[in-house]
N, C-alpha and C. Protein backbone atom coordinates (compact mmCIF):
# COMPACT_ATOMS: atom_id res chain seq x y z
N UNK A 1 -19.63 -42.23 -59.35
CA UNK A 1 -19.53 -41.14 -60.31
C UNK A 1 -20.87 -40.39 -60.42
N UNK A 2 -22.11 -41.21 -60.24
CA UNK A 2 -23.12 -40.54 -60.71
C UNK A 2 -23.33 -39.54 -59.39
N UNK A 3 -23.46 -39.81 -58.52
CA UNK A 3 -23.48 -38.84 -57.04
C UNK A 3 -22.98 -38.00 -57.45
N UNK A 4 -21.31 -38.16 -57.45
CA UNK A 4 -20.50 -36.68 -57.72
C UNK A 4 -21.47 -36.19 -58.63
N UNK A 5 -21.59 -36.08 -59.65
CA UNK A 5 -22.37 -35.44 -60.76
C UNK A 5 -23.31 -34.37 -60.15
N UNK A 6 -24.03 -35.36 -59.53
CA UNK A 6 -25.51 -35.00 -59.26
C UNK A 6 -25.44 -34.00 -58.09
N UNK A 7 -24.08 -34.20 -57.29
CA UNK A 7 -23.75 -32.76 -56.86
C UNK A 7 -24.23 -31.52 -56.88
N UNK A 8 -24.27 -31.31 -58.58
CA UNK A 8 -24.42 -29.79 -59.39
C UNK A 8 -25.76 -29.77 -59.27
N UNK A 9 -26.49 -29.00 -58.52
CA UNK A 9 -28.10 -28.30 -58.61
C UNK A 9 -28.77 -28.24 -60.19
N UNK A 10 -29.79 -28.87 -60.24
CA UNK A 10 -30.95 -28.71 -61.60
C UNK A 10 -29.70 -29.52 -62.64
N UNK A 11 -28.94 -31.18 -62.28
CA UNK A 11 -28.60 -31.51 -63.46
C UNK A 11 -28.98 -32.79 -63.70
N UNK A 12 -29.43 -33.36 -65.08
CA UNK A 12 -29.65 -34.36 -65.68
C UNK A 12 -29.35 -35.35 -66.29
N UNK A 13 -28.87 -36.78 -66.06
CA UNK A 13 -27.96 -37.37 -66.25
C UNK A 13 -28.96 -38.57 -66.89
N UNK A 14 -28.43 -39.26 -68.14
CA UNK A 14 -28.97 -40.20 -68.45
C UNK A 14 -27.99 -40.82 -69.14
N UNK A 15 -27.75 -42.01 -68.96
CA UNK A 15 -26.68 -42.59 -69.73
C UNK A 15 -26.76 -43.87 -69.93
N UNK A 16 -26.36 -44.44 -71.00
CA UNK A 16 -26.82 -45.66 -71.70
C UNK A 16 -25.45 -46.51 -71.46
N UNK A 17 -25.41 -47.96 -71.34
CA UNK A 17 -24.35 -48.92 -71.22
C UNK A 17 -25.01 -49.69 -72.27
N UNK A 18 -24.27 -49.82 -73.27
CA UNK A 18 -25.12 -50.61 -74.59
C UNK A 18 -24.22 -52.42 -74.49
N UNK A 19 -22.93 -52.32 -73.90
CA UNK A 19 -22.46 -54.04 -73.94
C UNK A 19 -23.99 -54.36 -72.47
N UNK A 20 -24.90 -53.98 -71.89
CA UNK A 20 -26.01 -54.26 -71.43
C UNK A 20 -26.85 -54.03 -71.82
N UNK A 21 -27.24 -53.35 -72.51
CA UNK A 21 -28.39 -52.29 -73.06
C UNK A 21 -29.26 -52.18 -71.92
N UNK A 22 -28.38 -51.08 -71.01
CA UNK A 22 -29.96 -50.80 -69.63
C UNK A 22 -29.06 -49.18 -69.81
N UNK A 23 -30.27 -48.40 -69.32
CA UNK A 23 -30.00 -46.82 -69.91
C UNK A 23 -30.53 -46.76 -68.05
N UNK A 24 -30.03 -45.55 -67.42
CA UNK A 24 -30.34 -45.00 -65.98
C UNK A 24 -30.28 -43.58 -66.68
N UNK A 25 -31.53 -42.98 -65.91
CA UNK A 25 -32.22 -41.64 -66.08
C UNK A 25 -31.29 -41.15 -64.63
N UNK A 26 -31.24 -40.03 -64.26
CA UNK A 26 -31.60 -39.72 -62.58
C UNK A 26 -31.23 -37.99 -62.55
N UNK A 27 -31.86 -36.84 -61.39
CA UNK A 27 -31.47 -36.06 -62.03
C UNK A 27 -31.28 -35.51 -60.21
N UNK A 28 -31.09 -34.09 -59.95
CA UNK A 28 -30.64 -33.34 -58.66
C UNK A 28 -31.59 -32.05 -58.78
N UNK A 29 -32.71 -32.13 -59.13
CA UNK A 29 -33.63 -31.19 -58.98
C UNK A 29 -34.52 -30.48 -60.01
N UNK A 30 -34.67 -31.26 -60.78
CA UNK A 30 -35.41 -31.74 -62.07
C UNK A 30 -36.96 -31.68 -62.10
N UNK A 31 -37.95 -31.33 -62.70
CA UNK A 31 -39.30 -31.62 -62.36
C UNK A 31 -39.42 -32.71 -62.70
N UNK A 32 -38.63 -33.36 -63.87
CA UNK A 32 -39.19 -35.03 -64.40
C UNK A 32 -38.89 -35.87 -63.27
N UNK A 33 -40.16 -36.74 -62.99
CA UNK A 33 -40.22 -37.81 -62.44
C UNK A 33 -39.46 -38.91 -63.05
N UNK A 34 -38.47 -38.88 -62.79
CA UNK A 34 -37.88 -40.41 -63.41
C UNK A 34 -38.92 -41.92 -63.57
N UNK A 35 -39.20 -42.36 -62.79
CA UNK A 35 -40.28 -43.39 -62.04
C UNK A 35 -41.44 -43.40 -63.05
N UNK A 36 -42.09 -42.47 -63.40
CA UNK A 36 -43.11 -42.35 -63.97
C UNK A 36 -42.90 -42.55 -65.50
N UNK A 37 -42.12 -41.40 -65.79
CA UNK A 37 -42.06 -41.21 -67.57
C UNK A 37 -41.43 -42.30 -67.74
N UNK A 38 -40.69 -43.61 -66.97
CA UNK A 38 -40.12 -45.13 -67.62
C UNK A 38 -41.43 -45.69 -67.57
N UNK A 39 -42.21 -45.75 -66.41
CA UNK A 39 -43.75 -46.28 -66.76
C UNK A 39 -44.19 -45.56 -67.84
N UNK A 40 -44.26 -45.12 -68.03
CA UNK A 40 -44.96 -44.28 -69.24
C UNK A 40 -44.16 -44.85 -70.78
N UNK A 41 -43.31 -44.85 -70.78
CA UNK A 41 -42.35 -44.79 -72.08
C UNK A 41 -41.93 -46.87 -72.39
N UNK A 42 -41.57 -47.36 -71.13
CA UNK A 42 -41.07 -48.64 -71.30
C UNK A 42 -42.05 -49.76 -71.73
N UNK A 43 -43.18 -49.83 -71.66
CA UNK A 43 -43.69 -50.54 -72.96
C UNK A 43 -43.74 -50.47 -74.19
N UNK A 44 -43.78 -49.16 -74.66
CA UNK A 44 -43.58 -49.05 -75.86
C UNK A 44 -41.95 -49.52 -76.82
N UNK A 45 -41.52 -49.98 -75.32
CA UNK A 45 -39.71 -50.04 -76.27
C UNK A 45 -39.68 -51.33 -75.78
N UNK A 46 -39.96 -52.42 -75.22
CA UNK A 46 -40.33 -53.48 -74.74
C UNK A 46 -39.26 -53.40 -73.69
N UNK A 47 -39.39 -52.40 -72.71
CA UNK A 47 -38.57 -52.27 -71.96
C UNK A 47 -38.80 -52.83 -70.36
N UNK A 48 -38.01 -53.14 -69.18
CA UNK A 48 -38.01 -53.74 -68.20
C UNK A 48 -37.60 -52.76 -67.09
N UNK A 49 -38.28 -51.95 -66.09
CA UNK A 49 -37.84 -51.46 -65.30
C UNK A 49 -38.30 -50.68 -64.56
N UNK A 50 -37.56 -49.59 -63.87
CA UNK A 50 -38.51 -48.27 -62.80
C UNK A 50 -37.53 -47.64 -61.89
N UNK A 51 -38.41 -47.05 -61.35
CA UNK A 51 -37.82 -46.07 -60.43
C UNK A 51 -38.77 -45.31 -59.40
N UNK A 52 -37.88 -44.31 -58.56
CA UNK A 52 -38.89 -43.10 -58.26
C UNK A 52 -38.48 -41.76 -58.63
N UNK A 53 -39.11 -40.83 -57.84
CA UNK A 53 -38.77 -39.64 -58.69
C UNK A 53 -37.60 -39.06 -58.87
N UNK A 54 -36.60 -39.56 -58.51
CA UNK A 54 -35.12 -38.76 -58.89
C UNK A 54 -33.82 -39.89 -59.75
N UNK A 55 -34.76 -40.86 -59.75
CA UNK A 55 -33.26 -41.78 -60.39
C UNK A 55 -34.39 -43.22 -61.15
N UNK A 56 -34.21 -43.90 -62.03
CA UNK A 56 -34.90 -44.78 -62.86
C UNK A 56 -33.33 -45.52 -63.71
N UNK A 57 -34.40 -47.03 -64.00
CA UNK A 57 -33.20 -47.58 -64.75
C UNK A 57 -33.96 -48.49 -65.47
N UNK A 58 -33.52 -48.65 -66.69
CA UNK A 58 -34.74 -50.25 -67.39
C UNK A 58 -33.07 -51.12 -68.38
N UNK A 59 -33.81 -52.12 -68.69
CA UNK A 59 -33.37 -52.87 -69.73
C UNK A 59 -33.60 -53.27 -71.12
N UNK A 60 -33.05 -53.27 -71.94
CA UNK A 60 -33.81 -54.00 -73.16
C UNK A 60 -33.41 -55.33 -73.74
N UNK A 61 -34.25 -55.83 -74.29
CA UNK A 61 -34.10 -56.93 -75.03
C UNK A 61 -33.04 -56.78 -76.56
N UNK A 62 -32.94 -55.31 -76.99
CA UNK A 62 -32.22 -55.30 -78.41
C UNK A 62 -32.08 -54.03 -78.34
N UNK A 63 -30.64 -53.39 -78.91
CA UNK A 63 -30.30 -52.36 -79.11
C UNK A 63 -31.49 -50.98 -79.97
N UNK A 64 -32.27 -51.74 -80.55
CA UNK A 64 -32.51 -50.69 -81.34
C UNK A 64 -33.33 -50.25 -80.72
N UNK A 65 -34.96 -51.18 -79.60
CA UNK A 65 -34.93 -50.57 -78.59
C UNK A 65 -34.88 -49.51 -77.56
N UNK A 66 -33.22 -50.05 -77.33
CA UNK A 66 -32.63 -48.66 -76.09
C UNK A 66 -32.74 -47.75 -76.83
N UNK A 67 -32.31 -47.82 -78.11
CA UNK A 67 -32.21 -46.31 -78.66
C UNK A 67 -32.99 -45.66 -78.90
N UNK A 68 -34.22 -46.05 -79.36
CA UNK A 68 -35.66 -45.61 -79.71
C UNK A 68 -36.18 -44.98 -77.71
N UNK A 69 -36.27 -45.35 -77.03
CA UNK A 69 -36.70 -45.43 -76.30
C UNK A 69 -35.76 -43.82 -75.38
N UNK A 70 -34.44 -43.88 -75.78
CA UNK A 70 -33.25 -42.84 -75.17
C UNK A 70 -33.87 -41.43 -76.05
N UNK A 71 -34.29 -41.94 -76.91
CA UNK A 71 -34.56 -40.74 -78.00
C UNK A 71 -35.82 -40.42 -77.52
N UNK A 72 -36.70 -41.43 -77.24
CA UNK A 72 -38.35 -41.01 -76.48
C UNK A 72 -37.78 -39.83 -75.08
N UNK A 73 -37.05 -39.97 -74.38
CA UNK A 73 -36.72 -39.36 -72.87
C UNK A 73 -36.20 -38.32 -73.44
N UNK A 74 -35.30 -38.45 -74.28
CA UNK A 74 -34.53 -36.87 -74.47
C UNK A 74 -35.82 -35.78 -75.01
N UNK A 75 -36.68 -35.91 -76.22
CA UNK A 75 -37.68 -35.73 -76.72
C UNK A 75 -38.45 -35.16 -75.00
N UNK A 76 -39.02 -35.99 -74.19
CA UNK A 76 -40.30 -36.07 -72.95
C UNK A 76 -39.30 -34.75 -72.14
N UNK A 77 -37.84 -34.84 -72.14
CA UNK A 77 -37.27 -34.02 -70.92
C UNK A 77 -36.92 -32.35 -71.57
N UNK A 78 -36.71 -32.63 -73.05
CA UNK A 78 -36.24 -31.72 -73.30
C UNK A 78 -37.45 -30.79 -73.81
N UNK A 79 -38.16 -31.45 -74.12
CA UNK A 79 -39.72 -30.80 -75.05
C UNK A 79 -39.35 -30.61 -76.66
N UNK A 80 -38.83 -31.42 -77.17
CA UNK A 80 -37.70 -31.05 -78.24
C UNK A 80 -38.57 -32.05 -79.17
């Protein structure tokens, strides 16, 4: 599913599986480095993971966590 997606030129996909709590970034022509901004962001959420520049994935230890951390990326991607 995520391929198909990523199909579409300049789109951004991040989506959270919370019965795991592991969130995957990945995008189709994006300036964000996926890879980086999880280094950047996943200690602060006591998070587990990486990537490179077009696709990233981490884990957490506790929901509240992922969410803090989903809200850090939307915030870093969107400038919001």
């Amino acid at each position: 599913m995520t391929k198909q997606l990523l199909q579409t030129p300049d789109t951004t996909l991040l989506f959270a599986f919370s019965s795991d709590q592991k969130v995957l970034l990945a995008h189709s022509g994006s300036e964000v480095k996926c890879g980086e901004l999880y280094k950047e962001l996943l200690p602060l959420y006591d998070g587990k993971g990486g990537g490179g520049p077009k696709q990233a994935q981490a884990s957490f230890s506790s929901s509240e966590n992922m969410n803090a951390f989903i809200n850090a990326v939307k915030e870093k991607i969107t400038g919001a």
